[in-house]
C-alpha atoms as a PDB file:
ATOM      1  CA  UNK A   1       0.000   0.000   0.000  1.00  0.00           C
ATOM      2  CA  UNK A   2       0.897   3.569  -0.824  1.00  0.00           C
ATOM      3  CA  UNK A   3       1.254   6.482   1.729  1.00  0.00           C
ATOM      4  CA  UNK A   4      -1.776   7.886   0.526  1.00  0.00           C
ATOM      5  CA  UNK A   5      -3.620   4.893   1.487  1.00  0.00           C
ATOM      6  CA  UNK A   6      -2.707   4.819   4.915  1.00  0.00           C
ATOM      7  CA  UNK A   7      -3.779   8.114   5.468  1.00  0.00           C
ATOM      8  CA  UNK A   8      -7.002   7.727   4.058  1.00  0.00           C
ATOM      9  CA  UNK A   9      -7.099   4.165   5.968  1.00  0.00           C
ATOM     10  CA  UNK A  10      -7.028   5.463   9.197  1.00  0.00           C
ATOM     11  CA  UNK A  11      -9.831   7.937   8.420  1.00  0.00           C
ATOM     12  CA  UNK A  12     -12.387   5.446   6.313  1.00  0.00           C
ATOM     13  CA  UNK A  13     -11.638   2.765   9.263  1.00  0.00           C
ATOM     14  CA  UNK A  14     -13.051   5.505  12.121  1.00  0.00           C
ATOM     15  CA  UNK A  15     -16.237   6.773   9.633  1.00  0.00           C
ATOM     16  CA  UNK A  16     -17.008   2.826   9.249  1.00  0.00           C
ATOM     17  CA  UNK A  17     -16.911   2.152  12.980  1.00  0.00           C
ATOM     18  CA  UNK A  18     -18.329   5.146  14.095  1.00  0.00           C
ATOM     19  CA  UNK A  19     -21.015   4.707  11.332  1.00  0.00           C
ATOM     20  CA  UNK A  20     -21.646   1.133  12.848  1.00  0.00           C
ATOM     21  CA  UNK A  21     -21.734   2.357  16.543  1.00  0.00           C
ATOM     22  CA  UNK A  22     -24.314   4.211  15.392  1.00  0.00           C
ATOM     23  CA  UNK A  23     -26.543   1.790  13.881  1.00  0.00           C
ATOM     24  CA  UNK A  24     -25.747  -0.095  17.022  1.00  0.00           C
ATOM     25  CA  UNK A  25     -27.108   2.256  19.612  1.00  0.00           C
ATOM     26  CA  UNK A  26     -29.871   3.561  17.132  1.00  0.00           C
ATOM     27  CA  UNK A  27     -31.315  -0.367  17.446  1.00  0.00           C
ATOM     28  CA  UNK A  28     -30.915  -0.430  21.391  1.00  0.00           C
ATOM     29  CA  UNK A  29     -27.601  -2.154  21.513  1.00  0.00           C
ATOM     30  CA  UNK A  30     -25.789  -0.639  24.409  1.00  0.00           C
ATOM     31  CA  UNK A  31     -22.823  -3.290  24.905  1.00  0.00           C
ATOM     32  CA  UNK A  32     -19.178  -3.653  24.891  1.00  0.00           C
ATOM     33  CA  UNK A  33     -19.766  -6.373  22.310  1.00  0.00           C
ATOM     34  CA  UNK A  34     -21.324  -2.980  20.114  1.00  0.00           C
ATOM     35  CA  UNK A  35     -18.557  -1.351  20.694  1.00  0.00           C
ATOM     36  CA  UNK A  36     -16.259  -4.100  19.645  1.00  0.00           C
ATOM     37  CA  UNK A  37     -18.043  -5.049  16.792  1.00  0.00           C
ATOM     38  CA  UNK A  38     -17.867  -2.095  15.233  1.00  0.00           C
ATOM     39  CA  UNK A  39     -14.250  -1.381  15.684  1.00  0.00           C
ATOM     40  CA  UNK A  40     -13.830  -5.044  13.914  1.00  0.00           C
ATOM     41  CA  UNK A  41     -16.038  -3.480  11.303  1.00  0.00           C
ATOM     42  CA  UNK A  42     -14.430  -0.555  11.078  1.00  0.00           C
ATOM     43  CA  UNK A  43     -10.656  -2.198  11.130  1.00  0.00           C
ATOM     44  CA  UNK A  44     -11.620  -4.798   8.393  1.00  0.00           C
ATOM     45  CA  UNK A  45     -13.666  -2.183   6.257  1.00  0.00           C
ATOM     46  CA  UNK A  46     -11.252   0.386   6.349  1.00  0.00           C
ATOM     47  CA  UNK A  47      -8.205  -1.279   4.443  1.00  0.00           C
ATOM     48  CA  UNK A  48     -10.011  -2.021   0.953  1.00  0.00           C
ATOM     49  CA  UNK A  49     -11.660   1.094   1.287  1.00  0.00           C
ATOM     50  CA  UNK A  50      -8.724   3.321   1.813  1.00  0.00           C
ATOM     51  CA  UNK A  51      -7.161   1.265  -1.331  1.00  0.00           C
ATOM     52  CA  UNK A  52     -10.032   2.074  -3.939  1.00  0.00           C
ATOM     53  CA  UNK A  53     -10.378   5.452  -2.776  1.00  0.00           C
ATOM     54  CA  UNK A  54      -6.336   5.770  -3.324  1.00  0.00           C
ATOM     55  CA  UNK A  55      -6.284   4.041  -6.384  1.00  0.00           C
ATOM     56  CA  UNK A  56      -9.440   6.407  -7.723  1.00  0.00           C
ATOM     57  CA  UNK A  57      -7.543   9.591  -6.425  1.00  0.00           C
ATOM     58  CA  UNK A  58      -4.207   8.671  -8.479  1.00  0.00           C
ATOM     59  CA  UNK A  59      -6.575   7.646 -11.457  1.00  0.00           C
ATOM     60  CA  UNK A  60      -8.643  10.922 -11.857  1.00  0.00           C
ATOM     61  CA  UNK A  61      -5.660  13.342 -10.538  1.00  0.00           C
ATOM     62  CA  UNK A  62      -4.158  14.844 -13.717  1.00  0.00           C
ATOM     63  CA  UNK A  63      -1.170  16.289 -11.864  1.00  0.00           C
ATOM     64  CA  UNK A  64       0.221  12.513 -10.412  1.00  0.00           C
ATOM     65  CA  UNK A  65       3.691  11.651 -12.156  1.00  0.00           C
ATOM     66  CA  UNK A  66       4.446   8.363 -10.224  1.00  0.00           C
ATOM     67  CA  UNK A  67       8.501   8.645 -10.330  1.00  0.00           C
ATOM     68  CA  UNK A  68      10.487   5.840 -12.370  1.00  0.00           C
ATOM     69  CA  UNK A  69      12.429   3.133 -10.427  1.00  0.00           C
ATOM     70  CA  UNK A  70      15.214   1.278 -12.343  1.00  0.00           C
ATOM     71  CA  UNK A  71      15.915  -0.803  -8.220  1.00  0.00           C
ATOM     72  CA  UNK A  72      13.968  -1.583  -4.915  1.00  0.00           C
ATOM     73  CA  UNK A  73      15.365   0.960  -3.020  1.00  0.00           C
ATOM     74  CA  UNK A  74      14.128   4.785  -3.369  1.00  0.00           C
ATOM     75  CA  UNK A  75      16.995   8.093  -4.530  1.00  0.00           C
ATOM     76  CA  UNK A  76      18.386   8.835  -1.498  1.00  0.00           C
ATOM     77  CA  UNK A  77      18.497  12.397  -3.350  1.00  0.00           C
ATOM     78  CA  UNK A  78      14.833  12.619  -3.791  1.00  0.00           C
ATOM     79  CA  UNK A  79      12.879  15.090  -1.572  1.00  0.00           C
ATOM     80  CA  UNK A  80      10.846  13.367   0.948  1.00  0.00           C
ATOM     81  CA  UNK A  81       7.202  14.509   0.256  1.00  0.00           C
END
């Protein structure tokens, strides 16, 4: 996975929970196990979700130029960000 997508993984994973606790509590379900549940949701959710979104941002974004690696290992040279 990309940086991008761990950004955007850590954010999708805490809307998908938190949308899930919701749904939880809205039908009466006032447990740990809701609570739990949803973060399972959430954690599970979040990862294919933050890669589709990534991969639809880099898609549609005419200004990405994704540099050109002859090896494994990044330019040393290269700025950071």
């Amino acid at each position: 996975m990309d940086r991008l997508s761990w950004y955007i993984a850590m954010m999708s994973a805490t809307g998908i929970a938190g949308a899930a606790l919701i749904v939880f509590f809205t039908l009466d379900w006032y447990t740990w196990q809701a609570i739990v549940t949803a973060v399972v949701i959430g954690a599970i959710a979040g990862w294919p979700s933050a890669k589709l979104i990534s991969q639809y941002i880099k898609r549609n974004d005419p200004l990405f130029n994704p540099p050109k690696r002859d090896g494994v290992l990044p330019d040393p040279s290269a700025p950071e960000v």
